[in-house]
Protein backbone atom coordinates (compact mmCIF):
# COMPACT_ATOMS: atom_id res chain seq x y z
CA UNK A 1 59.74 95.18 117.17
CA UNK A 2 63.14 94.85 116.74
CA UNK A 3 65.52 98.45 116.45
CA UNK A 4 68.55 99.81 113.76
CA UNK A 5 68.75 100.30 110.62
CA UNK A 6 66.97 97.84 108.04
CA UNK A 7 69.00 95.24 105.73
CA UNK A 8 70.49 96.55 102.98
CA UNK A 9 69.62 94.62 99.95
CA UNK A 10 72.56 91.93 98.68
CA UNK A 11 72.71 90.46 95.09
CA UNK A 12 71.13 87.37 96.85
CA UNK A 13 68.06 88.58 97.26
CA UNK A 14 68.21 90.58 93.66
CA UNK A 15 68.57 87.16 91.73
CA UNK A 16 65.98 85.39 94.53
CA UNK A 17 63.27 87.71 93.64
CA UNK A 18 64.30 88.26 89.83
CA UNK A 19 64.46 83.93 89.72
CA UNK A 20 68.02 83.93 88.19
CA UNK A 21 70.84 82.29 89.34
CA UNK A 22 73.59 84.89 91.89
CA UNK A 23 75.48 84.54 88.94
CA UNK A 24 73.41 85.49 86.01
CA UNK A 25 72.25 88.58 88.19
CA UNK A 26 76.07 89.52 89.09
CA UNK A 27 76.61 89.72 85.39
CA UNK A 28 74.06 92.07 84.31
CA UNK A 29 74.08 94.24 87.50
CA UNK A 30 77.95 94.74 86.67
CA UNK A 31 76.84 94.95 82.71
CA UNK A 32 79.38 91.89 81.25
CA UNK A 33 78.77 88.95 80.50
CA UNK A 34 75.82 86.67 78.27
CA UNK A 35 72.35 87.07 79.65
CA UNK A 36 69.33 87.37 77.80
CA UNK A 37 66.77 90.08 77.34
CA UNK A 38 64.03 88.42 79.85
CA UNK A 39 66.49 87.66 82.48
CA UNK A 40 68.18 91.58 82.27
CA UNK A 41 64.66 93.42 82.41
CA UNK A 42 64.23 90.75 85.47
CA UNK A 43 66.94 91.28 87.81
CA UNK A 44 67.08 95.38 86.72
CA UNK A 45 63.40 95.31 88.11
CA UNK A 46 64.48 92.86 91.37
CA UNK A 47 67.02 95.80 92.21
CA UNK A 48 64.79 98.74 91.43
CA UNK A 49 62.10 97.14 93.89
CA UNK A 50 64.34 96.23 97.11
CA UNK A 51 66.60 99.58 96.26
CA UNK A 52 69.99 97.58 95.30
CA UNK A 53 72.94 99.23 95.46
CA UNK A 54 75.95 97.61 94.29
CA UNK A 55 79.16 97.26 96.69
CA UNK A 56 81.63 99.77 94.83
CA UNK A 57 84.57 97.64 96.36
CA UNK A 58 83.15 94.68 95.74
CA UNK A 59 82.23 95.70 92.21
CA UNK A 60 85.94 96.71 91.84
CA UNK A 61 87.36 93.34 93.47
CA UNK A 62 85.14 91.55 91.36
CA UNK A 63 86.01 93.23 87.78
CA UNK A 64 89.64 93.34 88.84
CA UNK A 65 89.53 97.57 88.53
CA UNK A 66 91.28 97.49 92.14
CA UNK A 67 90.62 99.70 94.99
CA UNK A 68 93.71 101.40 96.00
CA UNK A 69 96.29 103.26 95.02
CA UNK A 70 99.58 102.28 95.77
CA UNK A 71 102.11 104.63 97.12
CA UNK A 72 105.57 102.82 96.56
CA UNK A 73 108.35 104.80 97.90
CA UNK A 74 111.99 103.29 97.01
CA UNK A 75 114.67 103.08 99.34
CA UNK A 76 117.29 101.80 101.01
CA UNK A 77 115.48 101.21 104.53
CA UNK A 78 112.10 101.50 105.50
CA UNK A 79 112.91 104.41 107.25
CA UNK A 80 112.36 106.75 104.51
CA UNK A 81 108.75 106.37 104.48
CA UNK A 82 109.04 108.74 107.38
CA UNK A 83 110.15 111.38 105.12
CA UNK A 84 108.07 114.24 105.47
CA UNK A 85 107.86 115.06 101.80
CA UNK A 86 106.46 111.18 101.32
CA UNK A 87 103.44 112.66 104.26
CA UNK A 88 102.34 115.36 101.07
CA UNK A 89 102.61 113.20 98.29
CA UNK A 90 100.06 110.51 99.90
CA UNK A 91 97.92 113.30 101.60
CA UNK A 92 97.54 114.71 97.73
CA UNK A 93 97.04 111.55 96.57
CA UNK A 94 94.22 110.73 98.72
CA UNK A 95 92.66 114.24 97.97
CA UNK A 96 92.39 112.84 94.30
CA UNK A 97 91.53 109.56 95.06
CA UNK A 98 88.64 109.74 98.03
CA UNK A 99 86.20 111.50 95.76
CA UNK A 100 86.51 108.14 93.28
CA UNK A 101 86.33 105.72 96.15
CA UNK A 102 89.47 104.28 95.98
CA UNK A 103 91.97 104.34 98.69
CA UNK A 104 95.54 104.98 99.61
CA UNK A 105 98.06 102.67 100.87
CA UNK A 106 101.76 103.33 101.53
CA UNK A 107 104.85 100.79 101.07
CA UNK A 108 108.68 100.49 101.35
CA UNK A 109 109.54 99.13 98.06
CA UNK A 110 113.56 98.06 98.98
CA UNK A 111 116.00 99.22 96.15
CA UNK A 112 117.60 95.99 95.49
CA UNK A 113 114.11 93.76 95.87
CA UNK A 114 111.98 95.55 93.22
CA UNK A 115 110.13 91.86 92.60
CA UNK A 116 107.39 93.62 94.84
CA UNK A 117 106.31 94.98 91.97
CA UNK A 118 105.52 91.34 90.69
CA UNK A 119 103.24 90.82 93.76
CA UNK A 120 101.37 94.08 93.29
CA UNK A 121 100.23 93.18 89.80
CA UNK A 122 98.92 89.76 90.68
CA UNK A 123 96.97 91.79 93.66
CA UNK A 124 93.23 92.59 92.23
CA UNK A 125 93.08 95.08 94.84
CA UNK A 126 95.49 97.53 93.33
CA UNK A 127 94.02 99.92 90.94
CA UNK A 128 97.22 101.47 89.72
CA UNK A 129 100.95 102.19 91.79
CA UNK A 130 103.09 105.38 92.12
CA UNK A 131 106.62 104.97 92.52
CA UNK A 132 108.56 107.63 94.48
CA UNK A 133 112.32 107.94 94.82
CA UNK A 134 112.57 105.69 91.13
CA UNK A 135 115.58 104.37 89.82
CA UNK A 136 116.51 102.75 87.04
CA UNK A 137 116.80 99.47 88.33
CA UNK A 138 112.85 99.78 89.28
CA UNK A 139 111.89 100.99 86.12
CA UNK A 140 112.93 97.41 84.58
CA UNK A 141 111.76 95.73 86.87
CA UNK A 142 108.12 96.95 86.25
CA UNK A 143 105.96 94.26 85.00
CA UNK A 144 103.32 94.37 82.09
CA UNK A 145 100.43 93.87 84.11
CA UNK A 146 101.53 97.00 85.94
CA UNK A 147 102.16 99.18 82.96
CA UNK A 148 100.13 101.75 81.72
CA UNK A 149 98.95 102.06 85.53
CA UNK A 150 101.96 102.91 87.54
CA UNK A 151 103.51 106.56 87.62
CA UNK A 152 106.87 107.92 88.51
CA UNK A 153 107.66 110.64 90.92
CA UNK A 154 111.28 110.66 89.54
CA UNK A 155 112.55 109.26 86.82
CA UNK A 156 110.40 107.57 83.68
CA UNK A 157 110.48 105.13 80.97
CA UNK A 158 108.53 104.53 77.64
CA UNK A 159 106.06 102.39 79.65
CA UNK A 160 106.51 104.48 82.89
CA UNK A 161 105.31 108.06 82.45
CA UNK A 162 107.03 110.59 85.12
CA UNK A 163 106.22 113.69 86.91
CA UNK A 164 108.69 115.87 88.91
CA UNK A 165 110.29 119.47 89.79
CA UNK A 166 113.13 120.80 87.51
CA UNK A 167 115.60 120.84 90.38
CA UNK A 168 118.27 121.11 88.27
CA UNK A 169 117.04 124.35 86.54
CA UNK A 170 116.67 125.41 90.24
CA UNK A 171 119.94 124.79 91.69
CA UNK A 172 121.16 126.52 88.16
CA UNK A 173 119.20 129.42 89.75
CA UNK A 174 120.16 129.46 92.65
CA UNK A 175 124.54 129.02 91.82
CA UNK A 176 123.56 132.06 89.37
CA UNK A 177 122.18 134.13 93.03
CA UNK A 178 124.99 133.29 94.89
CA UNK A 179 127.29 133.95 92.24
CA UNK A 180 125.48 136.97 91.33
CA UNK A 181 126.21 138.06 94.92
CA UNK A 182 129.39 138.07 94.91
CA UNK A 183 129.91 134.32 96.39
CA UNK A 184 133.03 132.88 94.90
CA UNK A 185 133.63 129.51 97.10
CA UNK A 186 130.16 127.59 96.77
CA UNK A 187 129.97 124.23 98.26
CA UNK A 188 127.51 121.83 97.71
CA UNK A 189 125.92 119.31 100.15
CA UNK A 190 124.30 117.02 97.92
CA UNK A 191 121.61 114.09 98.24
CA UNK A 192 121.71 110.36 98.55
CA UNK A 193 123.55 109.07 95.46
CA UNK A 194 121.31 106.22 94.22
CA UNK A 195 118.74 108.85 93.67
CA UNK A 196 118.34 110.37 89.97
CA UNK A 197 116.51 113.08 91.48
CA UNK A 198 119.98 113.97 93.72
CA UNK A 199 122.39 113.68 90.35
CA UNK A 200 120.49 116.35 88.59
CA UNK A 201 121.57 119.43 91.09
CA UNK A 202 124.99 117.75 91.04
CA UNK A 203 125.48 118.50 87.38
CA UNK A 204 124.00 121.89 87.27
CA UNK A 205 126.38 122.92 90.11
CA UNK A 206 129.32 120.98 88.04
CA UNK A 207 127.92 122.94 84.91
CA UNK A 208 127.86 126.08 87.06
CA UNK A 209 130.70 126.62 88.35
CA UNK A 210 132.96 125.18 86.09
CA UNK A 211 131.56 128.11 83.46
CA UNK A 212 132.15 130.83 86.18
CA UNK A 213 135.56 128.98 86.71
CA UNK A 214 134.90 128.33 90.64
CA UNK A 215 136.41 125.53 92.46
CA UNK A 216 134.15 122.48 92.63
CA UNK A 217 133.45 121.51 96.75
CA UNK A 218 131.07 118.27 97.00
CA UNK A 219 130.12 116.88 100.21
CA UNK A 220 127.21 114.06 100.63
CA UNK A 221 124.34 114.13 102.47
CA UNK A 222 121.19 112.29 103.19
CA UNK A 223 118.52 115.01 103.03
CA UNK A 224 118.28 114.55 106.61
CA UNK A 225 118.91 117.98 109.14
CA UNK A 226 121.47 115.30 111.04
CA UNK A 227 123.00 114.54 107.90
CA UNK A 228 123.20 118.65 106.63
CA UNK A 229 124.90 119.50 110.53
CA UNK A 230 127.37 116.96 109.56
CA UNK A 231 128.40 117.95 106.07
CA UNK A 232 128.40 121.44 106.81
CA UNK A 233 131.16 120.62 109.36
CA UNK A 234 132.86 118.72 106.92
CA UNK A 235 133.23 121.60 104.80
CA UNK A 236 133.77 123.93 107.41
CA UNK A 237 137.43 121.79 108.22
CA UNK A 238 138.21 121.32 104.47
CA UNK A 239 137.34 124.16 102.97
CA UNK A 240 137.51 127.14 105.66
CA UNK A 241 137.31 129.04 103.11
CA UNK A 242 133.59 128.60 101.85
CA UNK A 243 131.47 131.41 101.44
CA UNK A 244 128.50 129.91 100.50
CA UNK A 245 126.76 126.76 100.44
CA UNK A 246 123.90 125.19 98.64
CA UNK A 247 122.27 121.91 100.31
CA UNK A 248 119.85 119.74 98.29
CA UNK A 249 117.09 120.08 100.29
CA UNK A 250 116.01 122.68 103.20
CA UNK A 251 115.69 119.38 105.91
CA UNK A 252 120.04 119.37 105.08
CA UNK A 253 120.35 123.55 104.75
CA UNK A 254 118.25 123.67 108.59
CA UNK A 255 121.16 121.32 109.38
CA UNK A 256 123.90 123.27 108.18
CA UNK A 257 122.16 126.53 109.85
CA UNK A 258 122.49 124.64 113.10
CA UNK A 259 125.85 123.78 112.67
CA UNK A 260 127.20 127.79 111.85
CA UNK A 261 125.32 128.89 114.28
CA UNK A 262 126.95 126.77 117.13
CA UNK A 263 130.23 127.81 115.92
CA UNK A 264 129.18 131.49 115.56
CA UNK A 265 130.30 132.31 112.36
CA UNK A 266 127.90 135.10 110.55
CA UNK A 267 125.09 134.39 108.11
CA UNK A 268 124.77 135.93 105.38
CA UNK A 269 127.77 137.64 106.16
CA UNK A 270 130.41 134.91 106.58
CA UNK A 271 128.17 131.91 104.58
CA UNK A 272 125.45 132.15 102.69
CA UNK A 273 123.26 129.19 102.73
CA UNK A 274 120.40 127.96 100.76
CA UNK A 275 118.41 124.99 100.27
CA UNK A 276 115.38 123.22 98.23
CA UNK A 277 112.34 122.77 98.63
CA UNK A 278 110.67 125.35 100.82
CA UNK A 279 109.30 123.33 103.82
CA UNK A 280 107.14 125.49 106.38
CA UNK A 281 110.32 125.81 108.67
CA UNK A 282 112.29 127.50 105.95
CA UNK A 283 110.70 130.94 106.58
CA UNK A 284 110.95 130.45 110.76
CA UNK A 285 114.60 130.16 111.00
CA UNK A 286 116.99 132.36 112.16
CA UNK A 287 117.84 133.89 109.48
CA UNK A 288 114.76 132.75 107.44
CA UNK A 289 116.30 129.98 104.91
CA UNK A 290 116.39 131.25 100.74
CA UNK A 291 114.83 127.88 98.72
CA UNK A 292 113.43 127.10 95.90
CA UNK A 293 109.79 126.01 95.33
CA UNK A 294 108.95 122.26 95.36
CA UNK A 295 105.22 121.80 94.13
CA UNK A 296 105.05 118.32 95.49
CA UNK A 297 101.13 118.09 95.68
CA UNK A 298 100.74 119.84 92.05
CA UNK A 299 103.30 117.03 91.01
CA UNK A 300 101.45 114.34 93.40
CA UNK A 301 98.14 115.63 92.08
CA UNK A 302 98.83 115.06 88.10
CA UNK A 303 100.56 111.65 89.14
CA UNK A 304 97.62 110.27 90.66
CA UNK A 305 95.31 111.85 88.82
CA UNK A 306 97.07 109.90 85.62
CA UNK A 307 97.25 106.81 87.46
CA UNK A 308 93.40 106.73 88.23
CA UNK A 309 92.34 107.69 84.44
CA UNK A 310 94.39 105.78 82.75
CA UNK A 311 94.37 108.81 80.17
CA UNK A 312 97.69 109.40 77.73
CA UNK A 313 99.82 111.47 79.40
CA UNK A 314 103.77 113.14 78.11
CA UNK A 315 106.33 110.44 79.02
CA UNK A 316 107.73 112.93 81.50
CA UNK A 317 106.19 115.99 83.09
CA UNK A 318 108.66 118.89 84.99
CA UNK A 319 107.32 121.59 87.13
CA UNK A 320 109.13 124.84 87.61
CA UNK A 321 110.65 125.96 90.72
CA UNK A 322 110.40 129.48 92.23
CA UNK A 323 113.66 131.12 93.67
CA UNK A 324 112.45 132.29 97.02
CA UNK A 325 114.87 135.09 98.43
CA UNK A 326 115.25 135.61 101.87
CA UNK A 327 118.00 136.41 104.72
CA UNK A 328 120.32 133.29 104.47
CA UNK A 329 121.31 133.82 100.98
C-alpha cells in the first residue's frame, strides 16, 4: 500500500474512458468547438465518474483568457517600482483579483520603450494590463490586442479608460487654506515633470495664485523625502521670504519638514507646510503634516475591477480628495 494523496484525474484519462480523442474531449469540457451529441454526453459522463476538474490556468492558457493581471508602472528607471504608493495599488489589485483566480504581476514599463506593450499582447498569459504613471506617449503606443483590457491610473484615451484622484481640485483646496490663513508667499514643490498627474497641481497653483495676485514660486521635485529636503532648501535661499509651502506629495512635504526643522525655523508659525496624499507618517510627524486624501485602493479597486470584467466603463473616472487639517498648515 502505497501513501498521499490519490491522482487527480487529467483530460487523458476523461477522453480514455469516454473513447474520444484528448482533443475532442478538450473541446467539450471547455464548451467550443464541433463535437457531436454522442461524443458530449460521453466525455461529460467520463468526468462525472473519475471527478474531473478542469485546470482553471490551464483552461485560461488554453482559451487565451490569460491569468494575470499586469501591473505596468511607467518610468524613467526601474527604481520607481519601489514607490510605496505602487505597494497599494498592486496589494488592491490582488484583493480583486485572488477571489477570480488570476494573479498579479508587477513591471517597469521604461518611458521611452513603450513597445513592451507589444510583447504583453502577444503573451496568452495576460488577462488584461494597468498602466500607472501614463503618459501620452504610452497611450499611443497601446496596441489593439491590448485595448479594451488595459486601464489607466493617470491619464486616458478613447480606447484607454482612466481612473484617478482630482489632485488638482485638491491643491485648489488646499492654496484656498493657506490663503485663507493668511499665507501670502506660497511656494510650490512640484512632481516629476513627464508626469500628467504632476502638471495638474501645477496649474491649479498657477490658477490660484495668479487670481489672489500672489507671486508664483516653483521648485521641482521627485516625490521623493530626499528630493522635498532639497527643494525646500532651495526655496529657503531664493525666496527667504516664503511663508508657506505646498509639496506634491507628503513623501516631498516629510522632506521639507526635515529640512525646517534642522534649520529651526517655526512651523506653523514661520512656514506652513502641506502635502498630498495622506501616507500613515503624515499624522506622526512633528507637527502632524495637513494633506489631502488619496484613495489609491478605491481608485486601484475600480481599475482592476474594470480590467477583469471587461464591462463599459466612463472614459475617465476622478475621485475626490479630502482636505485633512492638522498642525503644519
Amino acid at each position: 500500500m502505497t501513501g498521499g494523496p490519490p491522482r487527480r484525474a487529467t483530460l487523458e484519462d476523461v477522453a480514455r474512458v469516454a473513447g474520444v480523442s484528448r482533443s475532442t474531449a478538450s473541446r467539450v469540457i471547455a464548451g467550443y468547438g464541433a463535437a457531436s451529441a454522442t461524443a458530449r454526453d460521453r466525455v461529460v459522463a467520463a468526468a462525472a465518474q473519475l471527478g474531473y476538474a478542469p485546470d482553471p490556468a490551464a483552461r485560461a492558457l488554453a482559451t487565451g483568457a490569460g491569468v494575470r493581471l499586469v501591473v505596468a508602472v511607467a518610468g524613467a528607471v526601474p527604481t520607481v517600482l519601489h514607490d510605496p504608493y505602487v505597494d497599494r495599488v498592486v496589494r488592491a489589485a490582488a484583493e480583486v483579483c485572488a477571489p477570480r483566480e488570476v494573479g498579479v504581476s508587477l513591471e517597469w514599463l521604461p518611458l521611452h520603450a513603450p513597445a513592451r506593450l507589444r510583447r504583453l499582447a502577444e503573451d496568452r498569459s495576460v488577462r488584461g494590463v494597468l498602466v500607472v504613471n501614463t503618459t501620452e506617449l504610452i497611450l499611443e503606443a497601446v496596441p489593439t490586442a491590448l485595448q479594451g483590457r488595459t486601464v489607466s491610473i493617470g491619464i486616458g484615451s478613447r480606447t484607454v479608460p482612466s481612473f484617478d484622484v482630482d489632485n488638482a481640485g485638491a491643491a485648489r483646496t488646499i492654496f484656498g487654506h493657506l490663503i485663507a490663513s493668511g499665507r501670502r508667499r506660497i511656494a510650490m514643490i512640484t512632481g516629476s515633470d513627464w508626469m500628467p498627474c504632476s502638471r495638474r497641481p501645477v496649474a491649479a497653483y498657477r490658477e490660484v495664485t495668479w487670481a489672489a495676485g500672489l507671486p508664483i514660486r516653483l521648485v521641482p521635485g521627485d516625490f521623493t523625502a530626499t528630493g522635498g529636503e532639497a527643494a525646500m532648501l532651495t526655496i529657503l535661499e531664493r525666496w527667504p521670504d516664503t511663508d508657506a509651502v505646498f509639496a506634491n506629495s507628503d513623501a516631498m512635504a516629510l522632506g521639507a519638514l526635515a529640512a525646517l526643522r534642522r534649520r529651526g525655523i517655526d512651523v506653523p508659525g514661520d512656514i506652513a507646510v502641506a502635502g498630498f496624499d495622506d501616507v500613515p507618517f503624515a499624522a506622526l510627524s512633528a507637527p502632524a503634516l495637513t494633506t489631502a486624501s488619496h484613495p489609491v485602493e478605491q481608485i486601484a479597486t475600480a481599475a482592476a475591477t474594470a480590467v477583469l470584467e471587461r464591462a463599459w466603463v466612463p472614459p475617465a473616472t476622478a475621485y475626490p480628495s479630502e482636505l485633512i487639517l492638522r498642525e503644519s498648515a
